[in-house]
PDB file of N, CA and C in Angstrom:
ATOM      1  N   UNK A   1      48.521  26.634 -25.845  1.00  0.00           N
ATOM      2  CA  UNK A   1      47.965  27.965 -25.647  1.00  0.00           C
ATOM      3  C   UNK A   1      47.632  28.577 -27.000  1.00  0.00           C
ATOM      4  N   UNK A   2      46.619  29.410 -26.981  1.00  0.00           N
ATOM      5  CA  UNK A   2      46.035  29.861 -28.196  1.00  0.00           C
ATOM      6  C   UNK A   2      46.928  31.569 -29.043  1.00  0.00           C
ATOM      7  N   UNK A   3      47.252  31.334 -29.905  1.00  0.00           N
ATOM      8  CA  UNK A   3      48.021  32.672 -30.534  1.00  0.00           C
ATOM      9  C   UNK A   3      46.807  33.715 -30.846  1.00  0.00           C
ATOM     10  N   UNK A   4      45.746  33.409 -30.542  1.00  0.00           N
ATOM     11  CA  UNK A   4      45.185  34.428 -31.002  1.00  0.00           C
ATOM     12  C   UNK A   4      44.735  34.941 -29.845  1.00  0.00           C
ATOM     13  N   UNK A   5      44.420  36.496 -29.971  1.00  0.00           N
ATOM     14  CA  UNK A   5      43.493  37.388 -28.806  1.00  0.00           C
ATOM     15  C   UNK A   5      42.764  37.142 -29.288  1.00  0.00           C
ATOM     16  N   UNK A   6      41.840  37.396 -27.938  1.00  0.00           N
ATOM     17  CA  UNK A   6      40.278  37.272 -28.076  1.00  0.00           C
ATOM     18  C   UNK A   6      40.029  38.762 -26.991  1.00  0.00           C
ATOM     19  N   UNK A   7      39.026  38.914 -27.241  1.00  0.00           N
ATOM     20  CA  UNK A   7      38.187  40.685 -26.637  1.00  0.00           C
ATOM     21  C   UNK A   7      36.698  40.630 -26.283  1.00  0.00           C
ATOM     22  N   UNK A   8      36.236  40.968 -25.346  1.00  0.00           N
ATOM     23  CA  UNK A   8      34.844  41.191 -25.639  1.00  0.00           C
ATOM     24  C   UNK A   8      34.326  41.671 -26.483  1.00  0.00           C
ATOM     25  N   UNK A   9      33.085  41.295 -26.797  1.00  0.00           N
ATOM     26  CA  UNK A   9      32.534  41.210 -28.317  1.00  0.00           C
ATOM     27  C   UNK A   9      32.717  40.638 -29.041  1.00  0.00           C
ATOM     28  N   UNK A  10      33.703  39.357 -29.199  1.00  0.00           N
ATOM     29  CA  UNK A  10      34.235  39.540 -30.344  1.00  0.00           C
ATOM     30  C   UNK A  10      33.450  37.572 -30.548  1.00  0.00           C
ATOM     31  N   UNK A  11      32.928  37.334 -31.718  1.00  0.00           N
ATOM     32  CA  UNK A  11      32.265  36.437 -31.708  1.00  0.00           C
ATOM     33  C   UNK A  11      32.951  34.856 -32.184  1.00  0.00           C
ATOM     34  N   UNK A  12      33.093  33.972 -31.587  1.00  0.00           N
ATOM     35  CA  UNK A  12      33.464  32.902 -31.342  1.00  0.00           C
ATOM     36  C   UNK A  12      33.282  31.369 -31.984  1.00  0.00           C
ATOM     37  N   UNK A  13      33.632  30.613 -32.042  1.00  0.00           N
ATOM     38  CA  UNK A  13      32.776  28.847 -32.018  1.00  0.00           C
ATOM     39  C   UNK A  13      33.820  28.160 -31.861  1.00  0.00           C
ATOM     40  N   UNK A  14      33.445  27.173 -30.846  1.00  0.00           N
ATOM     41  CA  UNK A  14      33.918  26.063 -30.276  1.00  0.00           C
ATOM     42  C   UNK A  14      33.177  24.858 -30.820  1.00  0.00           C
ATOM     43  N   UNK A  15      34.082  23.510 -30.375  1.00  0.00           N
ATOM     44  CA  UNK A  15      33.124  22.398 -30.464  1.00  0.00           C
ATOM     45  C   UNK A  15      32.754  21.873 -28.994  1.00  0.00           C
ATOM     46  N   UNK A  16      31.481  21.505 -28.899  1.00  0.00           N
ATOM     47  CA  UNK A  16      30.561  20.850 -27.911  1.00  0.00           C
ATOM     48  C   UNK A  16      30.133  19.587 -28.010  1.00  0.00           C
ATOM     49  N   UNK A  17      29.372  18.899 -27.137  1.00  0.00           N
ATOM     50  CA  UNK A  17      29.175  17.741 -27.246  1.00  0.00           C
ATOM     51  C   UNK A  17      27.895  18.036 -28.257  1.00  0.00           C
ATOM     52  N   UNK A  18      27.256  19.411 -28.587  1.00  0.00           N
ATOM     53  CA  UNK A  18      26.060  18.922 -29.440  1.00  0.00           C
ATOM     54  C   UNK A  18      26.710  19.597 -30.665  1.00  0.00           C
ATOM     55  N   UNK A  19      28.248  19.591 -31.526  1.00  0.00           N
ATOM     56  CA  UNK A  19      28.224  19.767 -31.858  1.00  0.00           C
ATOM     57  C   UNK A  19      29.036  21.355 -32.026  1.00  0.00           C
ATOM     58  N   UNK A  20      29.457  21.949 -33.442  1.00  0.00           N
ATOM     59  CA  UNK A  20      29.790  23.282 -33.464  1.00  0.00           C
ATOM     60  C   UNK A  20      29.312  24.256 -32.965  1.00  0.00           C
ATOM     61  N   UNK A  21      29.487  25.250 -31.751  1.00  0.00           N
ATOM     62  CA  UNK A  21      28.450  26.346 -31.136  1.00  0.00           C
ATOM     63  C   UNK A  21      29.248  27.940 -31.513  1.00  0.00           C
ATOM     64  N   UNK A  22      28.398  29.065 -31.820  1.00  0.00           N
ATOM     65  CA  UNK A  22      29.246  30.009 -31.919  1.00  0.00           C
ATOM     66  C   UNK A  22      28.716  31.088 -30.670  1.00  0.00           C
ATOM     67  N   UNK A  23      29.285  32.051 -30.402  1.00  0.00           N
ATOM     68  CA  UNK A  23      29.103  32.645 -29.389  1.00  0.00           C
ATOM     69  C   UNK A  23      29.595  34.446 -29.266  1.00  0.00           C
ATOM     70  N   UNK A  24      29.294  35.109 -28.523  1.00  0.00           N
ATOM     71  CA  UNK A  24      29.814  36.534 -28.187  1.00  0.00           C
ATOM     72  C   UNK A  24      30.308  36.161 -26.770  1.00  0.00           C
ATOM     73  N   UNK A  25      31.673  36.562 -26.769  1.00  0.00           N
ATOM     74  CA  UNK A  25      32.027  36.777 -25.779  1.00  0.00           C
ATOM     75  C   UNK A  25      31.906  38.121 -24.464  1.00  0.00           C
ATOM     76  N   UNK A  26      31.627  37.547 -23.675  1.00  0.00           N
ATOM     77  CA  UNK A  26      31.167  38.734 -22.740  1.00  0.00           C
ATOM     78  C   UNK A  26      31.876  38.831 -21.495  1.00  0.00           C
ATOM     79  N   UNK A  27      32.841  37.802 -20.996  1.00  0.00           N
ATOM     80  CA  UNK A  27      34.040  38.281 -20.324  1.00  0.00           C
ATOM     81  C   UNK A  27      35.250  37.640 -20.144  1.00  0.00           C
ATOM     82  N   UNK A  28      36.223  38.247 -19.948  1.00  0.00           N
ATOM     83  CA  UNK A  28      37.145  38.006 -19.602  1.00  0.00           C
ATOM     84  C   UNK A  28      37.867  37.399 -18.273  1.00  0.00           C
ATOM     85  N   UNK A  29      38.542  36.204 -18.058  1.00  0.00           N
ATOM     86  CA  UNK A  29      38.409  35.896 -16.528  1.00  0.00           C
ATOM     87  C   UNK A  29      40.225  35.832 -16.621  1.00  0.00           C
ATOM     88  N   UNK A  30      40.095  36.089 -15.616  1.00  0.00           N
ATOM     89  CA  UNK A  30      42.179  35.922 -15.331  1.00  0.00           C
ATOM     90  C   UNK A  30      42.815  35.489 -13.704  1.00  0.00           C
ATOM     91  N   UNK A  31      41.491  34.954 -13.715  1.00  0.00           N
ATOM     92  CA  UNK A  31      41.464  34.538 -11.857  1.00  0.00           C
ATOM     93  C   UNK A  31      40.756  33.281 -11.956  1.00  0.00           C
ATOM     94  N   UNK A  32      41.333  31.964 -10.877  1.00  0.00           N
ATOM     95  CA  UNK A  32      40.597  30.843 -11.202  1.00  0.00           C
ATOM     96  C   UNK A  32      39.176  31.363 -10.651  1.00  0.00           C
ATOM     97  N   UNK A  33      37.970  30.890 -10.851  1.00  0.00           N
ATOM     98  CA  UNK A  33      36.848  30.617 -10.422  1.00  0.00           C
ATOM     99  C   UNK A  33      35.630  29.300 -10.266  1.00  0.00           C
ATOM    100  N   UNK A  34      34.865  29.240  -9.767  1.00  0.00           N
ATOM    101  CA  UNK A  34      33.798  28.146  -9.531  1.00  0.00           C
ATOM    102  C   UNK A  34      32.672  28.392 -10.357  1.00  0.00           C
ATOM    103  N   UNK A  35      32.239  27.760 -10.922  1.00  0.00           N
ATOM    104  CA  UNK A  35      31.129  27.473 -11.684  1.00  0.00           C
ATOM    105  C   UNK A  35      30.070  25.993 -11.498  1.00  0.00           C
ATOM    106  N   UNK A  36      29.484  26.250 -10.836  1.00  0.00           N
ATOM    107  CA  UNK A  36      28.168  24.613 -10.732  1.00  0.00           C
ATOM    108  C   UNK A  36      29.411  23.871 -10.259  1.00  0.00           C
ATOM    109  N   UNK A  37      30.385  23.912  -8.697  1.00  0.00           N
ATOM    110  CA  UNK A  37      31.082  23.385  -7.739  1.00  0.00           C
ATOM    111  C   UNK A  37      32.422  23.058  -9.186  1.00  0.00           C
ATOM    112  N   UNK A  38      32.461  23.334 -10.117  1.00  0.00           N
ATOM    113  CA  UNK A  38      33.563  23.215 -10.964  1.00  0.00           C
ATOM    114  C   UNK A  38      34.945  24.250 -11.090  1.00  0.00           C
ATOM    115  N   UNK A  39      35.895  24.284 -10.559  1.00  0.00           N
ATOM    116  CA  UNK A  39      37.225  24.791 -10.558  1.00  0.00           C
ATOM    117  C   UNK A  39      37.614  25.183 -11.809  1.00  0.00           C
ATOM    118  N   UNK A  40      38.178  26.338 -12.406  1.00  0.00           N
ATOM    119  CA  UNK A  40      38.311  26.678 -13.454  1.00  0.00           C
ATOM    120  C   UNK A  40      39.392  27.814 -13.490  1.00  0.00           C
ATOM    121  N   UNK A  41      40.886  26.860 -13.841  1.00  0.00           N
ATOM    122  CA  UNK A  41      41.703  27.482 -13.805  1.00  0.00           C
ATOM    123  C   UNK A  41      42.592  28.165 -14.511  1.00  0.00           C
ATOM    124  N   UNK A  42      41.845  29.989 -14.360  1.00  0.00           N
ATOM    125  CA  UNK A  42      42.226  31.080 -15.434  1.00  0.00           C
ATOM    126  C   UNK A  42      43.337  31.683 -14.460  1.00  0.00           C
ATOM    127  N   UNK A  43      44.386  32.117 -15.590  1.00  0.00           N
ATOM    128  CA  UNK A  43      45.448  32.898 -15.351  1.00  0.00           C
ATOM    129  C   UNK A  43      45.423  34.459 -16.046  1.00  0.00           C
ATOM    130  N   UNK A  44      45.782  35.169 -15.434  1.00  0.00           N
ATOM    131  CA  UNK A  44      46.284  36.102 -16.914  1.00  0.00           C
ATOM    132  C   UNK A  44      47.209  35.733 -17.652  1.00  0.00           C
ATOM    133  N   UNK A  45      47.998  34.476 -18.276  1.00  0.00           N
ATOM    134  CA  UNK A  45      48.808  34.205 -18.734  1.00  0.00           C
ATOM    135  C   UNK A  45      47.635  33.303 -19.772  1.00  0.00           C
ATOM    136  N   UNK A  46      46.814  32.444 -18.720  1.00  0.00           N
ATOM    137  CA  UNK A  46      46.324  31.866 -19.886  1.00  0.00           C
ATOM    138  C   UNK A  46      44.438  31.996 -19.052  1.00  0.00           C
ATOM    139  N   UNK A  47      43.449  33.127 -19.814  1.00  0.00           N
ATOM    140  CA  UNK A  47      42.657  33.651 -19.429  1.00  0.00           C
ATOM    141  C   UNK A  47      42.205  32.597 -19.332  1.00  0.00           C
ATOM    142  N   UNK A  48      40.589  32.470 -19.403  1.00  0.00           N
ATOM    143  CA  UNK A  48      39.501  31.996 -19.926  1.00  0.00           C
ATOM    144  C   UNK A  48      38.424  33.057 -20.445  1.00  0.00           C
ATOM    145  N   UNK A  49      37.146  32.844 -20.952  1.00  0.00           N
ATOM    146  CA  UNK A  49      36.463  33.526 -21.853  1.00  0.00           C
ATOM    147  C   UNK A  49      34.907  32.830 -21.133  1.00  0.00           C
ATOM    148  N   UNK A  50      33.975  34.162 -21.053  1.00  0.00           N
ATOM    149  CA  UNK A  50      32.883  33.338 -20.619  1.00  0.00           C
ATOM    150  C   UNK A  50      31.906  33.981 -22.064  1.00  0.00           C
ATOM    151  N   UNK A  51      31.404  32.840 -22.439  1.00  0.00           N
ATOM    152  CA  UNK A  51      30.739  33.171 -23.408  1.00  0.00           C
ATOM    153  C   UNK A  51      29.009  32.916 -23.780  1.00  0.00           C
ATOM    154  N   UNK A  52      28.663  33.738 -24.221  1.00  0.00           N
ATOM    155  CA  UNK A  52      27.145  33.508 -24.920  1.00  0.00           C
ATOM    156  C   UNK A  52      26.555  32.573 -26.011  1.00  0.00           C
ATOM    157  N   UNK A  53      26.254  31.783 -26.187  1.00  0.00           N
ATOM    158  CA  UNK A  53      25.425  31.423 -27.286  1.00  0.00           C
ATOM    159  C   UNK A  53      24.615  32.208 -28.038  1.00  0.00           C
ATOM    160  N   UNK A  54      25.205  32.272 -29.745  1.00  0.00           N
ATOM    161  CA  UNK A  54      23.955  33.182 -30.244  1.00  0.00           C
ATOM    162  C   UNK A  54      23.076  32.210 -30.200  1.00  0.00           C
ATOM    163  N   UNK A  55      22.556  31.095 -30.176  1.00  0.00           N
ATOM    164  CA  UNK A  55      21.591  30.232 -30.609  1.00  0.00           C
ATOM    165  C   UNK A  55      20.790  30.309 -29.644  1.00  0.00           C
ATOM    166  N   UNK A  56      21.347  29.828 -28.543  1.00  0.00           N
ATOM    167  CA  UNK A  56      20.386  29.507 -27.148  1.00  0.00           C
ATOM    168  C   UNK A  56      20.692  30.597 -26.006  1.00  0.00           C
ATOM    169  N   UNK A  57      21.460  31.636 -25.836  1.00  0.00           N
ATOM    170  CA  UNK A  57      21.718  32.532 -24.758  1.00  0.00           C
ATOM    171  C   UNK A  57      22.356  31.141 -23.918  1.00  0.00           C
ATOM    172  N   UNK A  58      23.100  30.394 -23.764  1.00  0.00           N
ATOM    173  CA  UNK A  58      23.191  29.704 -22.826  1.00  0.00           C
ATOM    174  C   UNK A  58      25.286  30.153 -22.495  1.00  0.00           C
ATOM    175  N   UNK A  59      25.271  30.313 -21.127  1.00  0.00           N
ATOM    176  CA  UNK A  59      26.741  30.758 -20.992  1.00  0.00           C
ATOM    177  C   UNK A  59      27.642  29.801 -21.044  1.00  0.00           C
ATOM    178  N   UNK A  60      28.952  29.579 -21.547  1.00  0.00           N
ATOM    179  CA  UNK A  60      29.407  28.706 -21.352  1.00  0.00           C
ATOM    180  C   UNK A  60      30.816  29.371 -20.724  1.00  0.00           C
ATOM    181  N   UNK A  61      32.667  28.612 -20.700  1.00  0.00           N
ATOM    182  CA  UNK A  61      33.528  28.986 -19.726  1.00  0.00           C
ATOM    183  C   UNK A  61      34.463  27.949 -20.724  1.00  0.00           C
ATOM    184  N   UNK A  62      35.443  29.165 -21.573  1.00  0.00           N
ATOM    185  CA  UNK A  62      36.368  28.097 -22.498  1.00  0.00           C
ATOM    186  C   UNK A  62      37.829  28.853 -22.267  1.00  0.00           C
ATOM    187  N   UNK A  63      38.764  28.157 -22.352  1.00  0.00           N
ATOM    188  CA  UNK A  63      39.728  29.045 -22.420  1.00  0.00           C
ATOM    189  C   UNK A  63      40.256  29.041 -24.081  1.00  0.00           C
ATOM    190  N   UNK A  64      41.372  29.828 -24.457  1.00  0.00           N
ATOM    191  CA  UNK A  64      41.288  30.791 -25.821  1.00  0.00           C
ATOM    192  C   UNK A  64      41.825  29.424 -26.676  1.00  0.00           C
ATOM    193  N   UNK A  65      42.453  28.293 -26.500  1.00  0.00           N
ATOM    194  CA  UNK A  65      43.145  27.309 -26.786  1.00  0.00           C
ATOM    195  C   UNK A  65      41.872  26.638 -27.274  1.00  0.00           C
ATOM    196  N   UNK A  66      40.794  26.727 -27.315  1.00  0.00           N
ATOM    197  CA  UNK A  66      39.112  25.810 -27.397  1.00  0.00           C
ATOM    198  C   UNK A  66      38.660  26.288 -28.436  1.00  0.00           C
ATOM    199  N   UNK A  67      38.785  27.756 -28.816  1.00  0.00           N
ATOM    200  CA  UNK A  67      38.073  28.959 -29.582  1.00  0.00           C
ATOM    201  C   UNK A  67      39.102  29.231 -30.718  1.00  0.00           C
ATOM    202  N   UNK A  68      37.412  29.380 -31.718  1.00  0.00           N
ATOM    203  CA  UNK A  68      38.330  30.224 -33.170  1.00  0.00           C
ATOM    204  C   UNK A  68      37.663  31.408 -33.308  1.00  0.00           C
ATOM    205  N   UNK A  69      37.813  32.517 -33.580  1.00  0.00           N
ATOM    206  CA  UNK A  69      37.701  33.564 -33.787  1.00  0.00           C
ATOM    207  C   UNK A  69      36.928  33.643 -35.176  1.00  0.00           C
ATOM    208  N   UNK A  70      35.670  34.141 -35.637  1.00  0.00           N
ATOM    209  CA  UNK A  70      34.830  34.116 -36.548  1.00  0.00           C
ATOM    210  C   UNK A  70      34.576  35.922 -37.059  1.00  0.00           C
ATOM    211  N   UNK A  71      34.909  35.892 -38.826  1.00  0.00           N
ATOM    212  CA  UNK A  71      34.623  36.973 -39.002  1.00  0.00           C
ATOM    213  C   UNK A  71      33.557  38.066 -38.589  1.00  0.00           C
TER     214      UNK A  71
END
């Protein structure tokens, strides 16, 4: 599990299969949900984060353990 908070707004990067991506986060999830028939299991103990691409606008679904927090 990740020691750091994360918040909306607050801008991101993970690694992907194409590579380093950075992102704005735009929500907060604390309930499992479905995404393209995919199960995605957020707690409030251990959220997930749905996030933006600055590069491509493309959304992605990480939890905080994936993510580093960028000045």
């Amino acid at each position: 599990m990740s020691s750091q908070i994360f918040a909306i707004g607050d801008i991101v990067a993970w690694n992907s299969e194409a590579g380093r991506v950075s992102g704005r986060i735009r929500k907060i999830l604390t309930a499992p949900f479905l995404v393209n028939g995919y199960q995605h299991h957020a707690t409030p103990q251990t959220p997930q984060y749905e996030i933006e691409s600055l590069k491509t606008s493309h959304i992605a679904f990480h939890k905080g353990s994936a993510l580093t927090k960028l000045p």
